[in-house]
Protein backbone atom coordinates (compact mmCIF):
# COMPACT_ATOMS: atom_id res chain seq x y z
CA UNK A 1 17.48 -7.34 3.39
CA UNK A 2 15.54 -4.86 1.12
CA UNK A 3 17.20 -1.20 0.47
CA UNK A 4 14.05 0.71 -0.02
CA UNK A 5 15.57 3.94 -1.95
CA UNK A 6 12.34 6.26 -2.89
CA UNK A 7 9.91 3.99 -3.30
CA UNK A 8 7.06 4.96 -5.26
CA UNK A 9 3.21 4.08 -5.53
CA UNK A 10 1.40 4.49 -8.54
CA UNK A 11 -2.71 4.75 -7.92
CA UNK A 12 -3.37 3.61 -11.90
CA UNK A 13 -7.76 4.42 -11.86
CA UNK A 14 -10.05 3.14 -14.58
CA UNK A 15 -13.34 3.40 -13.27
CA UNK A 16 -16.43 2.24 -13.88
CA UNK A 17 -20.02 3.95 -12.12
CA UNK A 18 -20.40 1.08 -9.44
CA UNK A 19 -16.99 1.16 -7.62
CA UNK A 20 -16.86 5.43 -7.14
CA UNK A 21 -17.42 5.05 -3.43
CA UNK A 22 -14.56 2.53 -2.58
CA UNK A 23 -11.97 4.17 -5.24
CA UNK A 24 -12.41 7.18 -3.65
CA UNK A 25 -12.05 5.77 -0.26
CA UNK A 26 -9.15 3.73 -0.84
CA UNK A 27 -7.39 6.57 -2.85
CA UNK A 28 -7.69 9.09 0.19
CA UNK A 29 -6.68 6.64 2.66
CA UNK A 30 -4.05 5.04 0.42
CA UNK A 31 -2.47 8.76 -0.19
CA UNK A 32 -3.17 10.06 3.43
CA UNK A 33 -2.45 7.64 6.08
CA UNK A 34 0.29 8.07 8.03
CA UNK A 35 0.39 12.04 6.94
CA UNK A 36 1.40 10.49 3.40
CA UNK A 37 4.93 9.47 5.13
CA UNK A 38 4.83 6.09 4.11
CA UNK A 39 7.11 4.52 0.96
CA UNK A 40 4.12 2.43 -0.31
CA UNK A 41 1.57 5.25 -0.16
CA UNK A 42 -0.58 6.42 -3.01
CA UNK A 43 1.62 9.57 -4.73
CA UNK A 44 0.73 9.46 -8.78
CA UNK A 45 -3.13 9.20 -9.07
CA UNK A 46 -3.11 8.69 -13.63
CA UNK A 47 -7.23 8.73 -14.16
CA UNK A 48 -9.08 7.91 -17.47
CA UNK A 49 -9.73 11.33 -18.89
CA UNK A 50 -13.73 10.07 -19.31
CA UNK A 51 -14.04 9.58 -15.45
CA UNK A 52 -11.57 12.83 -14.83
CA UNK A 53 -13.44 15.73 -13.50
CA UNK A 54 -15.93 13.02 -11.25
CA UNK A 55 -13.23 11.22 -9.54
CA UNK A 56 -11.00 14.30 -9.00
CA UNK A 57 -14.16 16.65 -7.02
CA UNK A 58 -15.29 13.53 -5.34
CA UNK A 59 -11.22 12.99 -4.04
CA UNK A 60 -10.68 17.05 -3.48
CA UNK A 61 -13.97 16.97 -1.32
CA UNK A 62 -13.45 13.81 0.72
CA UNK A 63 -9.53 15.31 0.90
CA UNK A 64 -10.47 18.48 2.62
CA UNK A 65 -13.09 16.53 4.85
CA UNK A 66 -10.02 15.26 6.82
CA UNK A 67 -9.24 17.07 10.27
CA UNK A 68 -5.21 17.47 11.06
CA UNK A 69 -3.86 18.20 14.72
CA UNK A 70 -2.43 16.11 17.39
CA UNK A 71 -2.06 12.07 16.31
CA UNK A 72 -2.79 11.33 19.70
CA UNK A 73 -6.55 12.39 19.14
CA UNK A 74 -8.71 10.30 17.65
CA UNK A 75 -10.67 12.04 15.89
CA UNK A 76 -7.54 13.46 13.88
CA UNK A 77 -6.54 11.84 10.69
CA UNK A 78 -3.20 13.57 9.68
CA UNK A 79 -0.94 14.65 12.46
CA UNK A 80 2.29 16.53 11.89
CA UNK A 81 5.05 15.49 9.28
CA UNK A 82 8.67 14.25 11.00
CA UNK A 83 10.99 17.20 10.79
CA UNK A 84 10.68 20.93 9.78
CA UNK A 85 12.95 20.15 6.60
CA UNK A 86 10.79 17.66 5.18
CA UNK A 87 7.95 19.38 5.36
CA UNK A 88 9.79 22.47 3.84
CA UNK A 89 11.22 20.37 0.91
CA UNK A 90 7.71 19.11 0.21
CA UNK A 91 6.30 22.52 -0.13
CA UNK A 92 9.30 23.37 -2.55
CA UNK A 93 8.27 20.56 -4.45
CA UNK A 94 4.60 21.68 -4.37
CA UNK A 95 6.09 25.19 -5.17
CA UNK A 96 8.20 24.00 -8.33
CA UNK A 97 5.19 21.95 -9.76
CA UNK A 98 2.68 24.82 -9.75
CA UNK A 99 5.36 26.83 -11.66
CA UNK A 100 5.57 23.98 -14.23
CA UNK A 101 1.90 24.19 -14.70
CA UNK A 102 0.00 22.37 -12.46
CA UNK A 103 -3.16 23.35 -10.52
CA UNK A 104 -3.83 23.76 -6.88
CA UNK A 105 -7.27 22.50 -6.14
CA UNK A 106 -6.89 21.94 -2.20
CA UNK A 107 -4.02 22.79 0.38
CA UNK A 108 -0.43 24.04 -0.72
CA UNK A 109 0.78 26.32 2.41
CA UNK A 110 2.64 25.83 5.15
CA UNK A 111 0.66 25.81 8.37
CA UNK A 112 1.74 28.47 10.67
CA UNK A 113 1.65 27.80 14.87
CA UNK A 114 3.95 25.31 16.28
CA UNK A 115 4.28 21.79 15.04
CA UNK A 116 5.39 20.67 11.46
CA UNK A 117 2.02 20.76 9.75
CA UNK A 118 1.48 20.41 5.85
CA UNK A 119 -2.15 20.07 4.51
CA UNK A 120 -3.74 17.63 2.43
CA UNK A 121 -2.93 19.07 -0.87
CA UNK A 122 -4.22 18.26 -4.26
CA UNK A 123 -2.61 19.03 -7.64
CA UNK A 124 -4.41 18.97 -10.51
CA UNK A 125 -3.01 18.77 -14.49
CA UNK A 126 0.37 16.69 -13.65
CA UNK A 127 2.07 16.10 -16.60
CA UNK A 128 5.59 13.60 -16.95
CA UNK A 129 7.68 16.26 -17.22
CA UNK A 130 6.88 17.72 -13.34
CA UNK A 131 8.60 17.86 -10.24
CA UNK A 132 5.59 16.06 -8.71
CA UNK A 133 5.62 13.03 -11.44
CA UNK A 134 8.80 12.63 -11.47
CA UNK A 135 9.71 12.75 -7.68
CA UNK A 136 8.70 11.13 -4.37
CA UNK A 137 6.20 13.45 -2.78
CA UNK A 138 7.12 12.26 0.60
CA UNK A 139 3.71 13.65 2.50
CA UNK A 140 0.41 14.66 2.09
CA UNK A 141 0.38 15.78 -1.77
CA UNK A 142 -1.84 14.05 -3.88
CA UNK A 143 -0.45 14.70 -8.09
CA UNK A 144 -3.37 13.53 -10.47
CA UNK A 145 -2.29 13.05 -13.76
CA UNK A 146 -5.06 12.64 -16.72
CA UNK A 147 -4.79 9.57 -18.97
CA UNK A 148 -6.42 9.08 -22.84
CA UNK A 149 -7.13 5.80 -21.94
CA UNK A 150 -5.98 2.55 -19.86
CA UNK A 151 -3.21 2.36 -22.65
CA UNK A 152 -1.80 5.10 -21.90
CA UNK A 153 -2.42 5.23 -18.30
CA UNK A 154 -0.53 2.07 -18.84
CA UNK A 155 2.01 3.98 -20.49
CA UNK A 156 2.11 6.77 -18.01
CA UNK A 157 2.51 4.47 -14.91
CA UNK A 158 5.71 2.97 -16.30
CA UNK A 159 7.24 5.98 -17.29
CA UNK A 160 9.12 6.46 -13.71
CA UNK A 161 12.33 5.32 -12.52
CA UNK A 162 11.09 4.15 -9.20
CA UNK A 163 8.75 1.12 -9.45
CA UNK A 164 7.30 -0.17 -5.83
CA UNK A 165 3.76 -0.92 -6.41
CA UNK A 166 0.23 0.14 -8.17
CA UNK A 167 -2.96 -0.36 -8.05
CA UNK A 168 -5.95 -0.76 -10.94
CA UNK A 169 -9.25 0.05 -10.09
CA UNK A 170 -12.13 -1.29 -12.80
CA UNK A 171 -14.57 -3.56 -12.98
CA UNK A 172 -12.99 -5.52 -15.36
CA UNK A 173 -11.54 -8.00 -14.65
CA UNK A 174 -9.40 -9.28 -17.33
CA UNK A 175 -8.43 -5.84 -17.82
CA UNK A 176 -6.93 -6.11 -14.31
CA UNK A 177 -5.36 -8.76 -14.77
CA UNK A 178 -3.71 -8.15 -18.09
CA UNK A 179 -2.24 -4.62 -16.57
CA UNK A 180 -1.06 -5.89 -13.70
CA UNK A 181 1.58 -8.17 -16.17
CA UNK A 182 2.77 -5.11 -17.83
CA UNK A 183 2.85 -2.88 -14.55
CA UNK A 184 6.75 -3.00 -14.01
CA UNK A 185 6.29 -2.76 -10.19
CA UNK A 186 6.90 -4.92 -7.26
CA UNK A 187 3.41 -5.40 -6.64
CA UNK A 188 -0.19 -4.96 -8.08
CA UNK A 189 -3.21 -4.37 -5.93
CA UNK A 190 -6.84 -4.70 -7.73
CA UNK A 191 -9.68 -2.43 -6.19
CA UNK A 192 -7.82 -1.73 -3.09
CA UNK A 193 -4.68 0.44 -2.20
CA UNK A 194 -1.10 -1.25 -0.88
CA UNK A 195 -0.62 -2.89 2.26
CA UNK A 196 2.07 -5.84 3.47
CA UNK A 197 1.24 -9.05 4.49
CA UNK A 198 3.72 -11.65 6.04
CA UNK A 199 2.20 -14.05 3.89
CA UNK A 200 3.41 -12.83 0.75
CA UNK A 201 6.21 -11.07 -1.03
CA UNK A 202 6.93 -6.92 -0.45
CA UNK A 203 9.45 -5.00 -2.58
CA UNK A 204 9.97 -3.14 -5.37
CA UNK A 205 12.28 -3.01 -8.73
CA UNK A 206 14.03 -0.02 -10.79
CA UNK A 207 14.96 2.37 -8.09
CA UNK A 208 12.38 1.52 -5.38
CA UNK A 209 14.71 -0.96 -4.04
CA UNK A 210 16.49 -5.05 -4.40
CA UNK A 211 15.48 -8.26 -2.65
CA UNK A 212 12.03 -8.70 -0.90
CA UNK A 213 10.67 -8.69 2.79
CA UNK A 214 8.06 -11.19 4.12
CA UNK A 215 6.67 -14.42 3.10
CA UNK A 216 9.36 -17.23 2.44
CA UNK A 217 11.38 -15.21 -0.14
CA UNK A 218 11.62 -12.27 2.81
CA UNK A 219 13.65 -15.50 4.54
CA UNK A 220 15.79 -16.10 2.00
CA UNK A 221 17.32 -12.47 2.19
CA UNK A 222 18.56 -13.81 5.65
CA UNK A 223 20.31 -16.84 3.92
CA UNK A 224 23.71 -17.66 2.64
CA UNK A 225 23.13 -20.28 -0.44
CA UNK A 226 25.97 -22.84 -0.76
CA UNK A 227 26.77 -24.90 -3.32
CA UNK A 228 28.26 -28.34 -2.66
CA UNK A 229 28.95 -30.17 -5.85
CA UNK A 230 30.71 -33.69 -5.89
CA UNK A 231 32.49 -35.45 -8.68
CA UNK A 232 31.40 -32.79 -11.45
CA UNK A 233 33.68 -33.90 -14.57
């Protein structure tokens, strides 16, 4: 079976004007669900420094649109994180970042009242050399980081030790395609964030993990391969 050891998501943007609405949407829900406690959420979002400023107030607003309380409501999109210490290690992470440099556009404070709450946060000018690049932001902190072009967004996505899976976002098409073959990740998802499918493969490479679940080569995890070879002279 998989060992998923800090898996990490990549959210790689170029944009073009007529896919704003569903980038946006899949970037909140791919960083948020789940309170952001999920190993193949949206943590690095590396954005075309043309398309930088749009895409990040159109995120921060739809971000802050999201109501938090009890998961059992409804109406509530982020609920509490698991345990008191993860919640306070990801708001010393937050902490150490904004020290580096970064900017807090939305969030960044522990929630007093009961419960371990943590707000959607949003941190702005991410370079490599941060605590939120370079580590797992295990909740609901969203690090963008601003790329020259897809080149070096390119460059920027590789440049981690953890390698689950990414997404591209553009209208082209053979652009897509040709960054998905250089993305060293487990898996590449065009115009739409992660998800798993028992139909195909799930796993990731460099530190984010060995072997795959699902699809056929999930079954072969579960197998013992033996080698019967007769009359080899």
């Amino acid at each position: 079976m998989p060992y998923w050891n800090w898996a990490v998501r990549i959210h790689l943007l170029c944009l073009t004007m007529p896919i704003w609405k569903l980038a946006v949407k899949a970037a909140v829900a791919g960083r948020y669900q789940n309170t952001g406690q999920v190993c193949a959420a949206a943590k690095r979002f590396i954005i075309e420094e043309g398309i930088a400023s749009a895409f990040t107030e159109r995120f921060v607003a739809a971000a802050a649109a999201l109501k938090m309380g009890d998961p059992r409501d409804e109406e509530n999109a982020l609920g509490p994180m698991a345990r008191f210490d993860l919640r306070d290690e990801l708001h010393h992470q937050v902490e150490k970042t904004l020290a580096q440099g970064a900017r807090l556009l939305l969030g960044g404070e522990k929630m007093a009242g009961a419960g371990n709450y943590y707000p959607p946060t949003v941190l702005a000018n991410v370079t490599p050399e941060m605590t939120a690049f370079r580590e797992e932001m295990f909740g609901p902190v969203a690090a963008i980081t601003v790329a020259k072009d897809a080149e070096h967004a390119l460059e920027l996505a590789n440049d981690s030790e953890f390698g689950l899976s990414a997404t591209i976002f553009t209208t082209d098409e053979t652009q897509a395609r040709q960054m998905a073959a250089r993305l060293e990740c487990g898996g590449v998802f065009i115009n739409g964030y992660c998800a798993s499918d028992a139909r195909v493969a799930f796993g990731g490479v460099k530190k984010s993990g060995f072997g795959r679940e699902l699809s056929h080569f999930g079954l072969h995890e579960f197998c013992n391969i033996q080698t019967v070879w007769k009359d080899r002279i």
